[in-house]
Protein backbone atom coordinates (compact mmCIF):
# COMPACT_ATOMS: atom_id res chain seq x y z
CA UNK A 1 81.26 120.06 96.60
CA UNK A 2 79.80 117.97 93.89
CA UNK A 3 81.06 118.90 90.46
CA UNK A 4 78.99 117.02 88.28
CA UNK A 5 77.38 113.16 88.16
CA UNK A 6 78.09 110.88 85.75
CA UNK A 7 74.78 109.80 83.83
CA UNK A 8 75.54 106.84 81.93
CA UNK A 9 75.15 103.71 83.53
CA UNK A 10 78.63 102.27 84.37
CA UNK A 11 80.12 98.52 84.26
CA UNK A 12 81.47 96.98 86.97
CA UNK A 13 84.90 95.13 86.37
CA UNK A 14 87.70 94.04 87.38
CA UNK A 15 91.51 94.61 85.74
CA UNK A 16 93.72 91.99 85.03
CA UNK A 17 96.93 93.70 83.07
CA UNK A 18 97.67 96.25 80.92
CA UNK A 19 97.96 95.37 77.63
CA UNK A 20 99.56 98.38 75.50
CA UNK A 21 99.63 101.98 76.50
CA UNK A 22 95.92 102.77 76.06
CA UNK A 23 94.38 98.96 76.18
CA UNK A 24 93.79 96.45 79.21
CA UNK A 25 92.51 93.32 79.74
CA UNK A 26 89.60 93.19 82.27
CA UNK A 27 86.65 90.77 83.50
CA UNK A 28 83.32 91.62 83.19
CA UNK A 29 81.47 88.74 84.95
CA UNK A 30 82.68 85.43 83.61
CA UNK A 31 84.24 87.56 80.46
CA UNK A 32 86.95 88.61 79.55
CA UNK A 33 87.30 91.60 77.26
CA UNK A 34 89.27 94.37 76.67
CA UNK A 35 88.86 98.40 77.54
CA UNK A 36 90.89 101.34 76.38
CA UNK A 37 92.59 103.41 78.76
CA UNK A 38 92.13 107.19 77.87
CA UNK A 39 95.47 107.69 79.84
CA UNK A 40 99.12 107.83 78.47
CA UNK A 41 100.76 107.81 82.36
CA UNK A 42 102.36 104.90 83.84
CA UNK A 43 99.53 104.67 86.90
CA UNK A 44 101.76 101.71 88.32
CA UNK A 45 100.43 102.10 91.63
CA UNK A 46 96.68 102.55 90.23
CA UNK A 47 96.48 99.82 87.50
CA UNK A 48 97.16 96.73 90.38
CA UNK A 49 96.02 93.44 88.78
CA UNK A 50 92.59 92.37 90.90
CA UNK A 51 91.48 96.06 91.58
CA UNK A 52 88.13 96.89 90.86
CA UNK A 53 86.62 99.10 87.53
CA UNK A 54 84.66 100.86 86.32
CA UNK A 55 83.69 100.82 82.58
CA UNK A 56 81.72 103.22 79.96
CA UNK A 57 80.02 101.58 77.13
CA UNK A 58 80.95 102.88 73.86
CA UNK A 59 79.53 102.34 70.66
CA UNK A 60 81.73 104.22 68.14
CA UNK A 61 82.21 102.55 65.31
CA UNK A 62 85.64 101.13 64.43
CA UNK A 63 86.86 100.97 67.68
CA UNK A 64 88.80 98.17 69.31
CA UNK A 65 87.21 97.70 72.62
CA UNK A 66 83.59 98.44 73.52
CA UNK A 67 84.81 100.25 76.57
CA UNK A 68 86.34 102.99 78.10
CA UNK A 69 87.72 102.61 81.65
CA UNK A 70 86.95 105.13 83.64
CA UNK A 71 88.09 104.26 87.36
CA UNK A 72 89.88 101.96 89.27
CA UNK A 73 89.94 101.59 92.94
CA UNK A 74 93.41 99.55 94.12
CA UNK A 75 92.73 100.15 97.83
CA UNK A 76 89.98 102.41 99.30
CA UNK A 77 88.88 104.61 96.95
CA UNK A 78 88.58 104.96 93.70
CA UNK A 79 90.62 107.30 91.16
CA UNK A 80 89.36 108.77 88.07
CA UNK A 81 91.86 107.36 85.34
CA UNK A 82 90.01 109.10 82.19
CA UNK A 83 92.05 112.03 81.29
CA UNK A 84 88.78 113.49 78.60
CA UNK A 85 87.34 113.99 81.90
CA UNK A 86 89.79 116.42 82.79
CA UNK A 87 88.43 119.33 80.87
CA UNK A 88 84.56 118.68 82.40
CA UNK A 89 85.97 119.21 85.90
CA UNK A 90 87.95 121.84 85.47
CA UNK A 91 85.57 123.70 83.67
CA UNK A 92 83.35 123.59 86.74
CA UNK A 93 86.05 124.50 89.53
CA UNK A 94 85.90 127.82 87.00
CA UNK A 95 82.40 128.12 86.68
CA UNK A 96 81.82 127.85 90.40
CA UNK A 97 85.03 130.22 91.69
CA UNK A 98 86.46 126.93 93.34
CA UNK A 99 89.99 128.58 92.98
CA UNK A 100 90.23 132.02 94.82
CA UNK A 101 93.05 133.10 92.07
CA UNK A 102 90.49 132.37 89.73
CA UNK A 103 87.85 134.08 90.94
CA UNK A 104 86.17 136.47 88.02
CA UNK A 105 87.11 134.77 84.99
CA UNK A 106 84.93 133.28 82.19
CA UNK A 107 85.97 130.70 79.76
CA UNK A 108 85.95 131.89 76.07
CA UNK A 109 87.60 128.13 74.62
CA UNK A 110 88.45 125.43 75.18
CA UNK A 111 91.36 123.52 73.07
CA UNK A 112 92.96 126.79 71.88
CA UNK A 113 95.01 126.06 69.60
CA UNK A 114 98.49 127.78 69.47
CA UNK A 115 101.32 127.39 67.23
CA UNK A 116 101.86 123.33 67.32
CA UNK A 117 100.11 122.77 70.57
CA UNK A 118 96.64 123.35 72.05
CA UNK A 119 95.78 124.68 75.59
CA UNK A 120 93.00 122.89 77.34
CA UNK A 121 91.20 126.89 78.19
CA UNK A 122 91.52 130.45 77.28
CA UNK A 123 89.93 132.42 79.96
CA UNK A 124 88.93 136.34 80.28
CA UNK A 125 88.35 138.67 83.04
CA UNK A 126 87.75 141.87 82.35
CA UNK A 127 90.82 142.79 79.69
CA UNK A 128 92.58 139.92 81.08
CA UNK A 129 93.47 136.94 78.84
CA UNK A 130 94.45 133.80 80.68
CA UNK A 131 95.62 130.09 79.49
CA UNK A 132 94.74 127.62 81.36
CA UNK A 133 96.33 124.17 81.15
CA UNK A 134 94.85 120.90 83.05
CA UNK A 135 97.13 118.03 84.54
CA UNK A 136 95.36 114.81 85.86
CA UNK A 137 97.89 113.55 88.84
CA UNK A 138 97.29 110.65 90.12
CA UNK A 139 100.93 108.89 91.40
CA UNK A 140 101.67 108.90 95.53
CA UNK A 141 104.69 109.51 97.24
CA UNK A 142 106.02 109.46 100.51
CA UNK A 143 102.50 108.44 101.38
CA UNK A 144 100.45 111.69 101.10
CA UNK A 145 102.28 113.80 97.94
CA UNK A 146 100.76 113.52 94.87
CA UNK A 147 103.41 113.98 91.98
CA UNK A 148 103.13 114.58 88.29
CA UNK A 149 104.26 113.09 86.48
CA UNK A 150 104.59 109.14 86.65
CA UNK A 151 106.01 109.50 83.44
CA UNK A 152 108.77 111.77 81.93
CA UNK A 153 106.31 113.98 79.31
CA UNK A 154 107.97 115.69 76.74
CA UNK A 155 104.57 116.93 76.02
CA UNK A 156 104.10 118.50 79.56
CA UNK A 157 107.19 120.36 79.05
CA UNK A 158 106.35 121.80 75.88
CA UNK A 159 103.11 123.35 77.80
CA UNK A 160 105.25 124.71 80.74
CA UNK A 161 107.48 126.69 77.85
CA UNK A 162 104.80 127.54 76.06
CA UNK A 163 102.75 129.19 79.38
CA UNK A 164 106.16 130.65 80.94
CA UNK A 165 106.56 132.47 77.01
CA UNK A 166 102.53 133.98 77.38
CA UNK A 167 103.48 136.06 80.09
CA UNK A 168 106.87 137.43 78.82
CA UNK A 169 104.27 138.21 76.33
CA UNK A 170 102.03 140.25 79.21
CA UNK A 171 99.03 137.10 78.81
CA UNK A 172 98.29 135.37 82.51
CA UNK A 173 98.70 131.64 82.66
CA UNK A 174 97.72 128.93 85.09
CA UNK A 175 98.53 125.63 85.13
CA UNK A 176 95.71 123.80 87.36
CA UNK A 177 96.79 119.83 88.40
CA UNK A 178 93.69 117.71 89.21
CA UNK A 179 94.76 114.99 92.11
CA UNK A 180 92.92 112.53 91.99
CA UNK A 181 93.95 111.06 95.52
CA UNK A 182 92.11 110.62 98.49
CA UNK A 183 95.14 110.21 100.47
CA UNK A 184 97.16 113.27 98.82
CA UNK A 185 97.51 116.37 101.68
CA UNK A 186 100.06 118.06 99.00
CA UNK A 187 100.96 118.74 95.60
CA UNK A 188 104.69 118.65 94.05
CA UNK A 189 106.12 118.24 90.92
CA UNK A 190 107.76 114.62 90.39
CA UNK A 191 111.81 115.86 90.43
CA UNK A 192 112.72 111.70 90.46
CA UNK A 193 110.43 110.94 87.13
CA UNK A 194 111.42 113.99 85.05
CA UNK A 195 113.46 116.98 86.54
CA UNK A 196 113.23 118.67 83.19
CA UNK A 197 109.12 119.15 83.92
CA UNK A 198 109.64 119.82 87.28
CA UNK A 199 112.74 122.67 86.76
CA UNK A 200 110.28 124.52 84.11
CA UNK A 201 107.37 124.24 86.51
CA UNK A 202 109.40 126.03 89.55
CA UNK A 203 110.97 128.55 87.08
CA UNK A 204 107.14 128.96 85.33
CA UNK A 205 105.74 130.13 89.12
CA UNK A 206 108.80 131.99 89.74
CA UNK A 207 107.87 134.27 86.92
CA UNK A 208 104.12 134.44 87.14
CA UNK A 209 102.90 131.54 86.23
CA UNK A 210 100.00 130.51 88.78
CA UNK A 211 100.25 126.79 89.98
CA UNK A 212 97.26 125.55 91.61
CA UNK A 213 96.14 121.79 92.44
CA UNK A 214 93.06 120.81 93.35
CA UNK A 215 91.83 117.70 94.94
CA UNK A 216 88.96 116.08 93.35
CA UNK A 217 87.18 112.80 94.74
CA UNK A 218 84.47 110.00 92.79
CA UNK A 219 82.43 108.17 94.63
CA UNK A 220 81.42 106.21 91.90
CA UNK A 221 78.90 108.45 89.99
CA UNK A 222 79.70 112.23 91.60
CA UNK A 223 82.54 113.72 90.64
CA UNK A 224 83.56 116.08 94.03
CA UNK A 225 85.74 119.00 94.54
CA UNK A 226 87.54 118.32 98.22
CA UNK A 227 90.07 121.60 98.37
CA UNK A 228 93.23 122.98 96.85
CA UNK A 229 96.63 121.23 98.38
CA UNK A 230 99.71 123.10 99.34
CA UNK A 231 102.31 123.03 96.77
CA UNK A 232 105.83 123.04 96.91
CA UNK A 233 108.06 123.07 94.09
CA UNK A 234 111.50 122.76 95.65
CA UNK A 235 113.40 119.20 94.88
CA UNK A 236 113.05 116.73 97.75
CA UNK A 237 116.39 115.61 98.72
């Protein structure tokens, strides 16, 4: 199902390294230039030196690069590497009662802030208050699992605590992961990167937490809900 389109026109490109965290160097014709990566993950099996791009012009002032990179397709398809996209999509798989467990509920805010951190949605049903958090997932293994993170996040963690606390406190929570894989026929947490994440995350669902993960395809300019994966949380031994 097609989520959205993306208007603006986009660049074609092609990556050539990584050059910090949130910068890499691409070519744009015969140019070189540079484009900033909205993404703080690893994507080491995404960012492959010769893989195609695609770029958004932007125009802020005081920025380094001109661009924003918005895709990259390192085999067959291509993966949505923007994580400011996240909230877009996810606010559509609401909208449109993608997710059965979601079925009913109406956003009241996004970025709610609580405490120290902020939570991407606050969502309502009825009397029911739910937080929803969104996690862009974009790492393979074992061929068709797609793991989050790539990265140990401390910030991830904080999120999981911060959910799994909510309903102690009798608010629902849901933390909804975004895979961005073609090939991905699963969803787990990433137990190798950062078993700290992954140990909240199982002990999160085991006390009411709702995990979902949804797979969601580009094409280039539509942005596409596929399904929701199967998820298991256990550690693979």
């Amino acid at each position: 199902m097609i989520l959205f389109e993306v208007k603006q026109p986009l660049v074609d490109a092609v990556f050539r390294r990584r050059i910090s965290r949130f910068m890499a160097e691409v070519q744009v014709g015969d140019e070189i230039v540079t484009a900033h990566i909205g993404n703080s993950g690893r994507l080491s099996d995404v960012l492959i030196p010769g893989a195609p791009a695609l770029l958004k012009t932007v125009t802020r002032p005081g920025r380094k690069s001109r661009f924003d990179m918005i895709a990259v397709k390192p085999r067959g398809s291509w993966i949505l590497v923007d994580t400011h996209m996240h909230g877009d999509i996810a606010e559509k798989i609401v909208d449109y009662e993608l997710v059965p467990e979601l079925s009913g509920y109406e956003i009241l805010k996004r970025e709610v802030k609580v405490g120290s951190l902020k939570i991407d949605f606050l969502l309502k049903k009825e009397d029911t208050l739910c937080y929803m958090e969104v996690k862009g997932c974009t790492h393979l293994k074992s061929g068709n699992v797609g793991v989050f993170p790539d990265a140990p996040t401390i910030r991830g963690r904080r999120h999981v605590k911060y959910l799994l606390k909510a309903v102690k406190e009798g608010i629902a929570a849901t933390i909804t992961f975004l895979v961005f894989r073609e090939e991905a026929e699963s969803f787990s947490p990433n137990w190798d990167v950062d078993p700290e994440f992954s140990h909240l995350l199982k002990t999160a669902y085991e006390n009411g937490v709702l995990i979902v993960a949804c797979k969601i395809l580009f094409d280039g300019r539509r942005v596409c809900f596929e399904k929701t994966l199967p998820i298991n949380l256990d550690e693979q031994k």
